[in-house]
N, C-alpha and C. Protein backbone atom coordinates (compact mmCIF):
# COMPACT_ATOMS: atom_id res chain seq x y z
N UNK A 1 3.36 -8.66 1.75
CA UNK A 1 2.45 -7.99 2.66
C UNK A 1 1.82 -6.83 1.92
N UNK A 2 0.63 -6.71 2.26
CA UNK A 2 -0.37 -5.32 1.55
C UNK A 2 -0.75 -4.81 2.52
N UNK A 3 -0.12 -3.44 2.90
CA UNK A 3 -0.60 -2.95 3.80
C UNK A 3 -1.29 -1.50 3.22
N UNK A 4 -2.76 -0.65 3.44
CA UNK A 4 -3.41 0.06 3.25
C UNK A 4 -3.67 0.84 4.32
N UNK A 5 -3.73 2.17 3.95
CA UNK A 5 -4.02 3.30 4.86
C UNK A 5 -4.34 4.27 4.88
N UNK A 6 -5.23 4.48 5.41
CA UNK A 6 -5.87 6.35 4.96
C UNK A 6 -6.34 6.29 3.86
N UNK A 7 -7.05 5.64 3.11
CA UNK A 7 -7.49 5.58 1.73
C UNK A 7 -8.89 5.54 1.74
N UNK A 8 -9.72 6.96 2.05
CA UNK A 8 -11.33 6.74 1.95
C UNK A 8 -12.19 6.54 0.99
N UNK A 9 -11.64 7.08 -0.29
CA UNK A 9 -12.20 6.60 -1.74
C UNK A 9 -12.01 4.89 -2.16
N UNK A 10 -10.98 4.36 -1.40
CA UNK A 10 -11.19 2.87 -1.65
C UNK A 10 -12.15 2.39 -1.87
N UNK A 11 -12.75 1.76 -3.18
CA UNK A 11 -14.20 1.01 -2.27
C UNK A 11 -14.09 -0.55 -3.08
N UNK A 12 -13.13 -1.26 -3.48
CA UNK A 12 -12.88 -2.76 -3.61
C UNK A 12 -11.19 -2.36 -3.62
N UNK A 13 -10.86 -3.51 -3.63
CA UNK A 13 -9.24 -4.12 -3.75
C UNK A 13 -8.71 -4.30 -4.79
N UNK A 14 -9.60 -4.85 -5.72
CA UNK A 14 -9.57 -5.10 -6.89
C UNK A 14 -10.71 -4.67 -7.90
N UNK A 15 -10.64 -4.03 -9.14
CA UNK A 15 -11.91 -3.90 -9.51
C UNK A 15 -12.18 -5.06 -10.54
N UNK A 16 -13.22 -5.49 -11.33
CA UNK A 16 -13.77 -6.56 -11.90
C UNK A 16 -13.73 -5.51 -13.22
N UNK A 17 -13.57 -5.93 -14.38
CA UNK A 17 -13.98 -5.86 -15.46
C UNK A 17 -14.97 -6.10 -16.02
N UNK A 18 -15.54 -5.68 -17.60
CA UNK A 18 -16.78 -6.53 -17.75
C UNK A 18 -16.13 -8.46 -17.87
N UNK A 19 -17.13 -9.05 -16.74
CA UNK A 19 -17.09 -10.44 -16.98
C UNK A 19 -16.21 -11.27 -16.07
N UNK A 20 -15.18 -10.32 -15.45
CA UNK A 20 -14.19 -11.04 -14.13
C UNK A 20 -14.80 -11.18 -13.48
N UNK A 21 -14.85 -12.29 -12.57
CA UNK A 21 -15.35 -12.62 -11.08
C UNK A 21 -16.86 -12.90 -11.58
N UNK A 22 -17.31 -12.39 -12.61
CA UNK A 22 -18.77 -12.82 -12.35
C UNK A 22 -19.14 -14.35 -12.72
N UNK A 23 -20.22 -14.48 -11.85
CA UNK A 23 -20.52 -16.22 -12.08
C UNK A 23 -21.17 -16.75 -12.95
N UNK A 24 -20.98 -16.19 -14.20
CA UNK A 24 -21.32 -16.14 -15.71
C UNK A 24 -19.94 -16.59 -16.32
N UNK A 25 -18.85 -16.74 -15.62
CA UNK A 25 -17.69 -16.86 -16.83
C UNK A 25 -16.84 -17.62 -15.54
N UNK A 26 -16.22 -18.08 -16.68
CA UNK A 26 -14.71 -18.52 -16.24
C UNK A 26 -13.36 -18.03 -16.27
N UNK A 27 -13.58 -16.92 -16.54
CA UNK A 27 -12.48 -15.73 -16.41
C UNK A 27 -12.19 -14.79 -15.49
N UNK A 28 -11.33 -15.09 -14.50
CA UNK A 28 -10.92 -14.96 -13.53
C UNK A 28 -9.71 -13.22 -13.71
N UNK A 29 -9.72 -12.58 -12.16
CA UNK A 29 -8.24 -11.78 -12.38
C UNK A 29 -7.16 -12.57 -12.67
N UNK A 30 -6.47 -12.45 -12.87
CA UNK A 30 -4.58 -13.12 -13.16
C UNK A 30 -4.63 -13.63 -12.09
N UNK A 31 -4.31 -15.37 -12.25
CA UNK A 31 -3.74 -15.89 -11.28
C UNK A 31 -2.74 -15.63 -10.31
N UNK A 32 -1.83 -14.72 -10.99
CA UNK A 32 -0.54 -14.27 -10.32
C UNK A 32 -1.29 -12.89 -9.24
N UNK A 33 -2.22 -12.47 -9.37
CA UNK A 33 -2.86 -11.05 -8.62
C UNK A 33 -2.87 -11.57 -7.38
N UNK A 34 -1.91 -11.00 -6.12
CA UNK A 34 -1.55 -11.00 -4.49
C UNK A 34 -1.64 -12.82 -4.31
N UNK A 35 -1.10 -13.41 -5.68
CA UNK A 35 -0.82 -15.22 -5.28
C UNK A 35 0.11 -15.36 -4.28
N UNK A 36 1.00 -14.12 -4.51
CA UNK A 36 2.00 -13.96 -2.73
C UNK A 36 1.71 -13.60 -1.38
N UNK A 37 0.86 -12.92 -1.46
CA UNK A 37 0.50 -12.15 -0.05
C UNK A 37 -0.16 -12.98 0.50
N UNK A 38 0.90 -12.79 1.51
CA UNK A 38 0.52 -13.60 3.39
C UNK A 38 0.02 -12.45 4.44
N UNK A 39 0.19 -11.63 4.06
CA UNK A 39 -0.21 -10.56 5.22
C UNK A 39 -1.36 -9.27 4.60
N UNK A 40 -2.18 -8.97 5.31
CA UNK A 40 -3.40 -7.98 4.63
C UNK A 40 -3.63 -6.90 5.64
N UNK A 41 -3.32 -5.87 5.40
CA UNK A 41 -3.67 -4.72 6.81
C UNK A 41 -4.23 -4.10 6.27
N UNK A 42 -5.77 -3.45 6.62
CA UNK A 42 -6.47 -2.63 6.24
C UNK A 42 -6.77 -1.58 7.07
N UNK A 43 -6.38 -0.65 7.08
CA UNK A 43 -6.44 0.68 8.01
C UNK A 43 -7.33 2.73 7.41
N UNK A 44 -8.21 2.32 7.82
CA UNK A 44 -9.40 3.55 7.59
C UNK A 44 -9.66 3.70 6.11
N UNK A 45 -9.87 2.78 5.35
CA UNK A 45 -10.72 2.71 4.22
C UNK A 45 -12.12 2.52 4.21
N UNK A 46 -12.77 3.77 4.20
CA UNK A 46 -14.05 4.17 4.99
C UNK A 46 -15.37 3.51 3.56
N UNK A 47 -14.91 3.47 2.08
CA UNK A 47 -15.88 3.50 1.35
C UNK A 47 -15.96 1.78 1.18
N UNK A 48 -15.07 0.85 1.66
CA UNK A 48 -15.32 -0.84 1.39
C UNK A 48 -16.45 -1.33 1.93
N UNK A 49 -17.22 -1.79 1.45
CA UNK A 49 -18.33 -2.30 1.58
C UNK A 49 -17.50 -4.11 2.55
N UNK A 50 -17.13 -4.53 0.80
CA UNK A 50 -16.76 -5.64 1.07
C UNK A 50 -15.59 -6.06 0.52
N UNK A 51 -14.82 -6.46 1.92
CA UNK A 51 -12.92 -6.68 1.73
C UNK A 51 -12.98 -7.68 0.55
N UNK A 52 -12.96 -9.03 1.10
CA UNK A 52 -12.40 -9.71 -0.55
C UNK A 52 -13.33 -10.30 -1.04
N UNK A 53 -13.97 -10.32 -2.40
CA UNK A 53 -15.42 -10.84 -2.80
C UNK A 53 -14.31 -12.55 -3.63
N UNK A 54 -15.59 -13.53 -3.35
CA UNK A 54 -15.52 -14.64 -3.21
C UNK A 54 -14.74 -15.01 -4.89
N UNK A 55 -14.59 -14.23 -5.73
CA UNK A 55 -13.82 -14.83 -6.78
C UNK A 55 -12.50 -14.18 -6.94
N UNK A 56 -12.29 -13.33 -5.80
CA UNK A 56 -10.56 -13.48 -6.07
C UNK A 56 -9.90 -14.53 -4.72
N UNK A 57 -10.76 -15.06 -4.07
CA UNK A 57 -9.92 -16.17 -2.90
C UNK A 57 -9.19 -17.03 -3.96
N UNK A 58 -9.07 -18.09 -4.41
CA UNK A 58 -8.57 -18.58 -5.70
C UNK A 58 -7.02 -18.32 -5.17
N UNK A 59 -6.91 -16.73 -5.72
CA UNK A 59 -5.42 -16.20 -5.49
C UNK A 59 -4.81 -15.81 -4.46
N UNK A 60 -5.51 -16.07 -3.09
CA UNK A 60 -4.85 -15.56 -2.20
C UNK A 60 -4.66 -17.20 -1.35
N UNK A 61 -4.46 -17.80 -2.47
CA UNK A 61 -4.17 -19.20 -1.54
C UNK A 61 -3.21 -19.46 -0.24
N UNK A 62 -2.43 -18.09 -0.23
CA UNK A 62 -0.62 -18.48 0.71
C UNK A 62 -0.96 -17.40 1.54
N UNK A 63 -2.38 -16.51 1.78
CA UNK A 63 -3.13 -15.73 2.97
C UNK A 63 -3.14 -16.42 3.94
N UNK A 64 -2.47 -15.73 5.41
CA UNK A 64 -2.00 -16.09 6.25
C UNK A 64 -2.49 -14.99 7.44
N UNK A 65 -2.51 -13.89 7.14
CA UNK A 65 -3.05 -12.80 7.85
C UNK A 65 -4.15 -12.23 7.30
N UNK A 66 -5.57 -11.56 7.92
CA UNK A 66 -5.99 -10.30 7.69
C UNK A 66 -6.36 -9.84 8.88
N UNK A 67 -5.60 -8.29 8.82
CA UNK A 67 -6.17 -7.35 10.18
C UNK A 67 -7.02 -6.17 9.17
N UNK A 68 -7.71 -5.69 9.88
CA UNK A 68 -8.69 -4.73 9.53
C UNK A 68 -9.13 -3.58 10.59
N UNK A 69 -8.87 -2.46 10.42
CA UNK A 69 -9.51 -1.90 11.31
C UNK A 69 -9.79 -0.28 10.89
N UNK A 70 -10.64 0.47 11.48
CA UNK A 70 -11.47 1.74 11.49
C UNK A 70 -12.13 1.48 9.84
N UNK A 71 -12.67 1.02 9.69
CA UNK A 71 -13.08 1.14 7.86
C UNK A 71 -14.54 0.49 8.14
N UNK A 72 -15.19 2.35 8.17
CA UNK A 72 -16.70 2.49 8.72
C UNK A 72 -17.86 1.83 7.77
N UNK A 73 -17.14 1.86 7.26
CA UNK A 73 -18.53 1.12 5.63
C UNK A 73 -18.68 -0.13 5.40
N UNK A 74 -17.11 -0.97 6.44
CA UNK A 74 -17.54 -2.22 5.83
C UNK A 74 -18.20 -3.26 6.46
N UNK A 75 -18.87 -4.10 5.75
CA UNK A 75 -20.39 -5.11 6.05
C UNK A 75 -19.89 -6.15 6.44
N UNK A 76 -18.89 -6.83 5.57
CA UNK A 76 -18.67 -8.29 5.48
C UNK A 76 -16.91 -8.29 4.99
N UNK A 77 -16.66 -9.67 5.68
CA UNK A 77 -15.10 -9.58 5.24
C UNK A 77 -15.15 -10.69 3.45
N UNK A 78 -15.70 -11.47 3.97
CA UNK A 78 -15.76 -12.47 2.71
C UNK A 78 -16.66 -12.55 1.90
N UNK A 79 -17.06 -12.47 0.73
CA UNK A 79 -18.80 -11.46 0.17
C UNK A 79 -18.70 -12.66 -1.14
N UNK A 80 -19.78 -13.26 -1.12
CA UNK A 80 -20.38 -13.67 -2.16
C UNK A 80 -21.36 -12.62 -3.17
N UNK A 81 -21.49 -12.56 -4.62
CA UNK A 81 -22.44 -11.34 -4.75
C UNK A 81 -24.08 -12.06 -4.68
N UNK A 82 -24.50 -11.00 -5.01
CA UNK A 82 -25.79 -11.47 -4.82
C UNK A 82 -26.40 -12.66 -5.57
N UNK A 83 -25.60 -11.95 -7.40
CA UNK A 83 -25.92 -13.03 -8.28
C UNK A 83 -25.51 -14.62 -8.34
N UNK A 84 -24.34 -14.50 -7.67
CA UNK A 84 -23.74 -15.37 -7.66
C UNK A 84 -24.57 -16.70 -6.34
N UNK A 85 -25.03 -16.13 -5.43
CA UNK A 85 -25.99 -16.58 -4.80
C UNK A 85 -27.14 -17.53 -5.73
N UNK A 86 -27.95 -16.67 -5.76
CA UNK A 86 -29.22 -16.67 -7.10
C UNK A 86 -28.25 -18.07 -7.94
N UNK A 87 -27.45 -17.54 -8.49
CA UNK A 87 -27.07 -18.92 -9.70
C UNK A 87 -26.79 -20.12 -8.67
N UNK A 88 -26.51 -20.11 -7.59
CA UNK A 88 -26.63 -21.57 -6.98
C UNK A 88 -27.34 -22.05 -6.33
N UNK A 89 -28.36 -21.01 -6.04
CA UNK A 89 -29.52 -21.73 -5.21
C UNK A 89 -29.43 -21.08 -3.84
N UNK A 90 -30.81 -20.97 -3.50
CA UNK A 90 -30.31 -20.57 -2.12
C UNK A 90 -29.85 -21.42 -0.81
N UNK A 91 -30.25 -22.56 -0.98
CA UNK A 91 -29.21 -23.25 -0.03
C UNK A 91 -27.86 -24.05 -0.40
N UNK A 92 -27.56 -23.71 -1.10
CA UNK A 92 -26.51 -24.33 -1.66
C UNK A 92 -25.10 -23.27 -1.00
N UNK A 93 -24.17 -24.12 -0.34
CA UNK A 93 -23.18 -23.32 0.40
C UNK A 93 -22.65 -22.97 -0.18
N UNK A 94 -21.86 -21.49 0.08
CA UNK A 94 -20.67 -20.86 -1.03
C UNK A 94 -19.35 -21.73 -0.39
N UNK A 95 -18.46 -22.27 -0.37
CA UNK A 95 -17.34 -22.28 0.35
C UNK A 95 -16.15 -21.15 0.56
N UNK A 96 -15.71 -20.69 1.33
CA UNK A 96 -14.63 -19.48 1.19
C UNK A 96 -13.61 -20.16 1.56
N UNK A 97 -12.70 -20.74 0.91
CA UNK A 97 -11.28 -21.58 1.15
C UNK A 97 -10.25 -20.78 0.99
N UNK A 98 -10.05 -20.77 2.27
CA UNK A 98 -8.47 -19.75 2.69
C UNK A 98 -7.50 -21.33 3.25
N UNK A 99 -7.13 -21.60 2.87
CA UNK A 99 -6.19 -23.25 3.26
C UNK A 99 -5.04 -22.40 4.10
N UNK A 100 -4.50 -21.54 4.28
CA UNK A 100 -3.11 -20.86 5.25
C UNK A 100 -3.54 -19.74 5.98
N UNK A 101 -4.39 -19.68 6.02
CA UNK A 101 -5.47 -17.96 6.83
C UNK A 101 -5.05 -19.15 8.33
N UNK A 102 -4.35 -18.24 9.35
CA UNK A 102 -4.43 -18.78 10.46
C UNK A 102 -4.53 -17.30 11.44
N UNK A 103 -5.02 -15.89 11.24
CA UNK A 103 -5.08 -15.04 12.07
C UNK A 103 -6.58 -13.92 11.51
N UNK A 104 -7.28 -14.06 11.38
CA UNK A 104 -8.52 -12.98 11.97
C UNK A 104 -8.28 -11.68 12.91
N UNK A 105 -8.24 -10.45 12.09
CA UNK A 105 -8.13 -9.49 13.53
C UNK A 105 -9.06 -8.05 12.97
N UNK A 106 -10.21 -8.05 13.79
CA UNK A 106 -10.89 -6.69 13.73
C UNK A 106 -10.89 -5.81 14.76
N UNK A 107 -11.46 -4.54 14.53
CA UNK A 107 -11.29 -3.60 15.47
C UNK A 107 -12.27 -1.85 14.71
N UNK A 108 -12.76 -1.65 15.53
CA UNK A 108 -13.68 -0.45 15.18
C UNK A 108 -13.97 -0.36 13.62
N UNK A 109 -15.23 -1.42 13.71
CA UNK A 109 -15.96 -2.24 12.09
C UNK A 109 -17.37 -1.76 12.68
N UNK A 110 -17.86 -0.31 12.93
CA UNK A 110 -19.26 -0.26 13.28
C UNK A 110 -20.28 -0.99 12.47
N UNK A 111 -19.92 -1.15 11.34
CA UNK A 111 -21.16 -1.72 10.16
C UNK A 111 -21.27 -3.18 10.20
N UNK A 112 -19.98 -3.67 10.73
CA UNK A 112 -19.64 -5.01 10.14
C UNK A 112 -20.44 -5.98 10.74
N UNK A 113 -21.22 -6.81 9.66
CA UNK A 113 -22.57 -7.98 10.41
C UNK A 113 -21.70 -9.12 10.20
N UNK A 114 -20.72 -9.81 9.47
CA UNK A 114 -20.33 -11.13 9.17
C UNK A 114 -18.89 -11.24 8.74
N UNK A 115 -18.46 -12.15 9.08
CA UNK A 115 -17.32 -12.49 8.26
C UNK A 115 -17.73 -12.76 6.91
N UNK A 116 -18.29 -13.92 6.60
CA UNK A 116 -18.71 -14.45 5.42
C UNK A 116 -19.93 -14.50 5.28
N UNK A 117 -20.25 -14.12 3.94
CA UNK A 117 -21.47 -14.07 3.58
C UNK A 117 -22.65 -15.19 4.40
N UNK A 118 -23.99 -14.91 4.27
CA UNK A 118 -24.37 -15.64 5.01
C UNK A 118 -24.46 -16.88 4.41
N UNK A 119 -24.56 -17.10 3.09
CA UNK A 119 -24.76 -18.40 2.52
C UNK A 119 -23.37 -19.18 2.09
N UNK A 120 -22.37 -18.50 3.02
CA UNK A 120 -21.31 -19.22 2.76
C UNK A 120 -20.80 -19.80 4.25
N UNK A 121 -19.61 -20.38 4.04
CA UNK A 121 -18.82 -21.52 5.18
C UNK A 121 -17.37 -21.03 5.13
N UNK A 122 -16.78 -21.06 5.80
CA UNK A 122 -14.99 -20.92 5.66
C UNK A 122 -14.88 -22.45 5.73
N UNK A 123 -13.68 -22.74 4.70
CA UNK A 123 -12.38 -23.76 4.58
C UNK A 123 -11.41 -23.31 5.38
N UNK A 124 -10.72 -23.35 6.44
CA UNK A 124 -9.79 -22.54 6.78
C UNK A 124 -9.15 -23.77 7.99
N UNK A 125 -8.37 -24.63 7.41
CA UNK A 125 -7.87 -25.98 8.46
C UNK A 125 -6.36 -25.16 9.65
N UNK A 126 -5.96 -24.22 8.81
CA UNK A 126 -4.84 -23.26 9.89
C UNK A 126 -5.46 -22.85 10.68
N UNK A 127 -6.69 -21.84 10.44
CA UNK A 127 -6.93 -20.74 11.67
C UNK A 127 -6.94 -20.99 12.90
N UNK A 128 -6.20 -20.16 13.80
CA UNK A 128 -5.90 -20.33 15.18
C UNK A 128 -6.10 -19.17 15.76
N UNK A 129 -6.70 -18.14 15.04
CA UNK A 129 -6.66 -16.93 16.16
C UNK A 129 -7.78 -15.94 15.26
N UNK A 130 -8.87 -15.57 16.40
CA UNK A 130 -9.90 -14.86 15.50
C UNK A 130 -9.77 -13.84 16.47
N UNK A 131 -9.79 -12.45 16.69
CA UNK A 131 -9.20 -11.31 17.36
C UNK A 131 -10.82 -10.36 17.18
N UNK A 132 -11.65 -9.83 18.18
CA UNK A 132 -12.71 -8.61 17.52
C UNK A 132 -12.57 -7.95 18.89
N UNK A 133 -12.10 -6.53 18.73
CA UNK A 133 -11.67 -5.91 19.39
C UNK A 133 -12.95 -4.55 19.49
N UNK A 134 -12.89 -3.58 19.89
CA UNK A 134 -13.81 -2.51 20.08
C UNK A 134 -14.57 -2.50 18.56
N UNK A 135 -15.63 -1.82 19.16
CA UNK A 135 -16.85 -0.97 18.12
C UNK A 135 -16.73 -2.25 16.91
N UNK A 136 -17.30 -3.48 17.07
CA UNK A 136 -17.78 -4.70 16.29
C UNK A 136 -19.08 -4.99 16.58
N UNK A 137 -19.99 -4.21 17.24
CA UNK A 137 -20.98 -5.07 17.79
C UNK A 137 -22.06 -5.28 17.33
N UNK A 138 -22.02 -5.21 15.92
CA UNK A 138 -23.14 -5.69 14.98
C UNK A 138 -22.40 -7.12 14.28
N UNK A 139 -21.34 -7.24 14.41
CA UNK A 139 -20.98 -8.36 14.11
C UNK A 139 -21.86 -9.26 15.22
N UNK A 140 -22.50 -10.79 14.53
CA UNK A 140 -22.55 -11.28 15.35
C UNK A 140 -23.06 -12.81 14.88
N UNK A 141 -21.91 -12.81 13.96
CA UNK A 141 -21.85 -14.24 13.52
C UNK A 141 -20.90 -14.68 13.13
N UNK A 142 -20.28 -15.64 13.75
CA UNK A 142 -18.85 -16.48 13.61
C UNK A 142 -19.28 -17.86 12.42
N UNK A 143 -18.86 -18.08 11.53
CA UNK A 143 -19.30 -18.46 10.14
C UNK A 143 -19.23 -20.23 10.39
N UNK A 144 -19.75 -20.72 9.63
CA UNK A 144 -19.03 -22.39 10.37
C UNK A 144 -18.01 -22.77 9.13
N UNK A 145 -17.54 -23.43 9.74
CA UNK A 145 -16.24 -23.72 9.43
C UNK A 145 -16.48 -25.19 9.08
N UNK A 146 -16.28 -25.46 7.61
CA UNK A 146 -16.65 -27.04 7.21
C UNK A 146 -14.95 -27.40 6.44
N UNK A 147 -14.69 -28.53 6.87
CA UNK A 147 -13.45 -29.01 5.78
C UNK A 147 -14.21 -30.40 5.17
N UNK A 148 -13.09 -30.23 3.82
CA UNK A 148 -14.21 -31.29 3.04
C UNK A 148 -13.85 -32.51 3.27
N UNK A 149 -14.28 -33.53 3.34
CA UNK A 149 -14.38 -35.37 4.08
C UNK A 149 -13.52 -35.74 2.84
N UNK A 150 -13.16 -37.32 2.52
CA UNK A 150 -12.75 -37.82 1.28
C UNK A 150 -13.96 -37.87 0.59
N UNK A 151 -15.39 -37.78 0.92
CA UNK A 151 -16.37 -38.25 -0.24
C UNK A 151 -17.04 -36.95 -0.53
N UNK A 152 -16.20 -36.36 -0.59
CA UNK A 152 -16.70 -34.54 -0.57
C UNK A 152 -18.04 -34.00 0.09
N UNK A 153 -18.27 -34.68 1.27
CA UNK A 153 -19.47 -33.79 1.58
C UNK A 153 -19.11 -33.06 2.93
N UNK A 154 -19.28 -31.83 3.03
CA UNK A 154 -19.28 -31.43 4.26
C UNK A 154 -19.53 -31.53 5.46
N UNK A 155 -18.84 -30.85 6.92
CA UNK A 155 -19.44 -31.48 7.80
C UNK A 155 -18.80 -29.99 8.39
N UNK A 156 -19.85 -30.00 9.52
CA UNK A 156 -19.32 -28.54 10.54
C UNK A 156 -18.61 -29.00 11.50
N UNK A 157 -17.77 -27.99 12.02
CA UNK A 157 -16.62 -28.02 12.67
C UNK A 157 -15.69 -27.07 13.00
N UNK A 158 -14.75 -26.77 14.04
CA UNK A 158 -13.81 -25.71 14.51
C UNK A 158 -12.55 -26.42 14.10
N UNK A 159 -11.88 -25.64 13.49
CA UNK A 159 -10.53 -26.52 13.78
C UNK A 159 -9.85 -26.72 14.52
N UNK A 160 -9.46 -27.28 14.95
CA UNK A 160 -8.79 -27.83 16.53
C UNK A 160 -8.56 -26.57 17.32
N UNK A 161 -7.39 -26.07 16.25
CA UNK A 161 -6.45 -24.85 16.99
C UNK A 161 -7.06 -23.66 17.03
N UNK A 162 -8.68 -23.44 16.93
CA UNK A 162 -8.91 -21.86 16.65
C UNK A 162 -9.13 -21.49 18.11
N UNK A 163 -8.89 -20.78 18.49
CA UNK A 163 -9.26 -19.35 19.71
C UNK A 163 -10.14 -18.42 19.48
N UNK A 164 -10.75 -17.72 19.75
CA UNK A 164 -11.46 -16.61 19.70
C UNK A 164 -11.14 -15.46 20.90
N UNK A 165 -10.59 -14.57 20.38
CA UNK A 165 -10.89 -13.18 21.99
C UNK A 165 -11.52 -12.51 21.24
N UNK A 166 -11.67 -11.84 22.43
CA UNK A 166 -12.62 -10.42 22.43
C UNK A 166 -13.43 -10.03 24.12
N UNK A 167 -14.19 -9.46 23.79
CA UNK A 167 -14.57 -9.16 25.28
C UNK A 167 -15.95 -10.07 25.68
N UNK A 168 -16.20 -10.17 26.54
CA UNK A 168 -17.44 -11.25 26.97
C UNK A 168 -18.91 -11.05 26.59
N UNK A 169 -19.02 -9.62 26.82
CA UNK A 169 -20.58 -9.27 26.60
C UNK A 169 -20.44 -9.64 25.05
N UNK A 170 -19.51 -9.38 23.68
CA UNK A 170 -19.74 -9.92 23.05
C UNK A 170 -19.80 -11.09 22.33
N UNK A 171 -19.33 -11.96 23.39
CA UNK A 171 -19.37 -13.17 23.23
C UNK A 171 -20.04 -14.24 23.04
N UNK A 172 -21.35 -13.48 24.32
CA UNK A 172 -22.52 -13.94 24.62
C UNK A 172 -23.23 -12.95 23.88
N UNK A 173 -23.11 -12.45 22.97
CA UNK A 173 -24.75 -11.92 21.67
C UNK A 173 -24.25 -12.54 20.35
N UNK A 174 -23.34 -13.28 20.24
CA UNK A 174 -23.41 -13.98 19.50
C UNK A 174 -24.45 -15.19 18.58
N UNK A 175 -24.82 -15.09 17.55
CA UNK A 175 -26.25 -15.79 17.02
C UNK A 175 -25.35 -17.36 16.03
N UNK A 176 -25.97 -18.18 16.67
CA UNK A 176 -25.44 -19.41 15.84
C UNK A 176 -26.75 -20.29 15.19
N UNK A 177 -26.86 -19.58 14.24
CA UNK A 177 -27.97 -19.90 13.43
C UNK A 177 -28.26 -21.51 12.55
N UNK A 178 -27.05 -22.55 12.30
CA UNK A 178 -27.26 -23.19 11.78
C UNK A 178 -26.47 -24.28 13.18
N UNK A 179 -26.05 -23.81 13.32
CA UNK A 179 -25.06 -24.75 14.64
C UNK A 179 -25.23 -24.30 16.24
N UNK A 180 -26.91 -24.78 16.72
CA UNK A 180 -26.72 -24.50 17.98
C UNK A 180 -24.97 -24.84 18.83
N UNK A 181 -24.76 -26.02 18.52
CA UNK A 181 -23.79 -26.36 19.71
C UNK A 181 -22.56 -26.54 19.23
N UNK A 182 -22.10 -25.27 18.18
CA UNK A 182 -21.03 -25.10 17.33
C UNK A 182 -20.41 -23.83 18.85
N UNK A 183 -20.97 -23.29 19.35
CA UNK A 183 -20.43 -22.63 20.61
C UNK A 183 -19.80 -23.23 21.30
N UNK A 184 -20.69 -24.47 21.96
CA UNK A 184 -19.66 -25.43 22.63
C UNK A 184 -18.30 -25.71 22.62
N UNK A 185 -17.94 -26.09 21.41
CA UNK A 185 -16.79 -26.29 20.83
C UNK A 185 -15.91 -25.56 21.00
N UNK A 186 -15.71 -24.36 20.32
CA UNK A 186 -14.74 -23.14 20.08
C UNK A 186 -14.26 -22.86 21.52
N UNK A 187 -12.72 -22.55 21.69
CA UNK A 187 -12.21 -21.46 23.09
C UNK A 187 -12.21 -20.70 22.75
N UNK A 188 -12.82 -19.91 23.61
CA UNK A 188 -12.91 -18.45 24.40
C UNK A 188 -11.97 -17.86 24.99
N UNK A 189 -11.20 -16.66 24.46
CA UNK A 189 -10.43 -16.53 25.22
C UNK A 189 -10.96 -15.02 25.88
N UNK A 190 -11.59 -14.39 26.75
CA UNK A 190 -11.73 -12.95 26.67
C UNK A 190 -10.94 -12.07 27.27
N UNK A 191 -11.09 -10.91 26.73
CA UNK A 191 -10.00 -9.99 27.13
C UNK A 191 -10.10 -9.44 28.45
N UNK A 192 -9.21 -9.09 29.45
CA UNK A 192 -9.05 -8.78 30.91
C UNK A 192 -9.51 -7.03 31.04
N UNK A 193 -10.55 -6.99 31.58
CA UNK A 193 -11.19 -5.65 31.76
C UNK A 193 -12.45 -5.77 32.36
């Protein structure tokens, strides 16, 4: 478990070297970097832009939790960079494959517009519980969720077991930009108030 707190100078998790993570190389952080951590608590790290950028997922294969909350700066939970965009095209999907992520939990994210970048998708066949609690309300996009077929091409979809709470009014400003009737699908669970 990584749990963080009170840390306002934070502003990544990890830092990149010249040439890590960028989509110019194949040189990655250490495989072994949080290859354990199942649990992620992020608590008032005011300078994160963006929690985990798309080339250290890799290592957080056995991620099982992330809660997040008061950490005023941040945009996005799952961040492709820009360049990394650009080198694949712009419609070309990022995938964010969390294979054991089965809990989502935010809470007073004033900045926060997305889970995942916009040109990306979650892998995520566990998730069962997506949690957005007060002061989220620029969030307002729930990411689609593709698992890959045997002939590798994607297809959109909820995974069976996901839930969603939160409160209703934000339920309904929700924008489903590539999946009108990806709403349909998903339960709702909202909170009693």
């Amino acid at each position: 478990m990584l749990d963080l707190l009170d840390l306002p100078k934070l502003s990544a998790l990890i830092m990149k070297d010249a040439g890590i993570g960028s989509a110019t190389t194949s040189t990655l952080a250490s495989s072994a970097t949080f290859s354990h951590l199942k649990e992620f608590k992020i608590v008032d790290c005011s300078s994160m832009k963006t929690l985990l950028p798309h080339w250290l997922l890799p290592n957080l294969q056995n991620l099982e939790e992330i809660h997040v909350r008061a950490c005023s700066q941040l945009v996005e939970i799952l961040g492709a960079e820009t360049s990394e965009v650009e080198e694949k095209g712009s419609d070309v999907l990022i995938k964010f494959h969390l294979p054991k992520l089965r809990e989502l939990s935010f809470s007073e994210l004033p900045n926060l517009k997305s889970i995942c970048s916009k040109s990306g998708v979650m892998v995520c066949d566990s998730l069962q519980l997506i949690q957005v609690f007060g002061y989220c309300d620029k969030l307002k996009r729930i990411p689609p969720f593709v698992p890959l077929v045997g002939n590798g091409q994607p297809f959109a979809y909820a995974p069976p077991s996901l839930t969603i709470r939160s409160w209703k009014e934000w339920w309904e400003l929700l924008e489903w930009d590539d999946h009108p009737n990806f709403k349909n699908v998903l339960r709702f669970n909202p909170f009693a108030g």
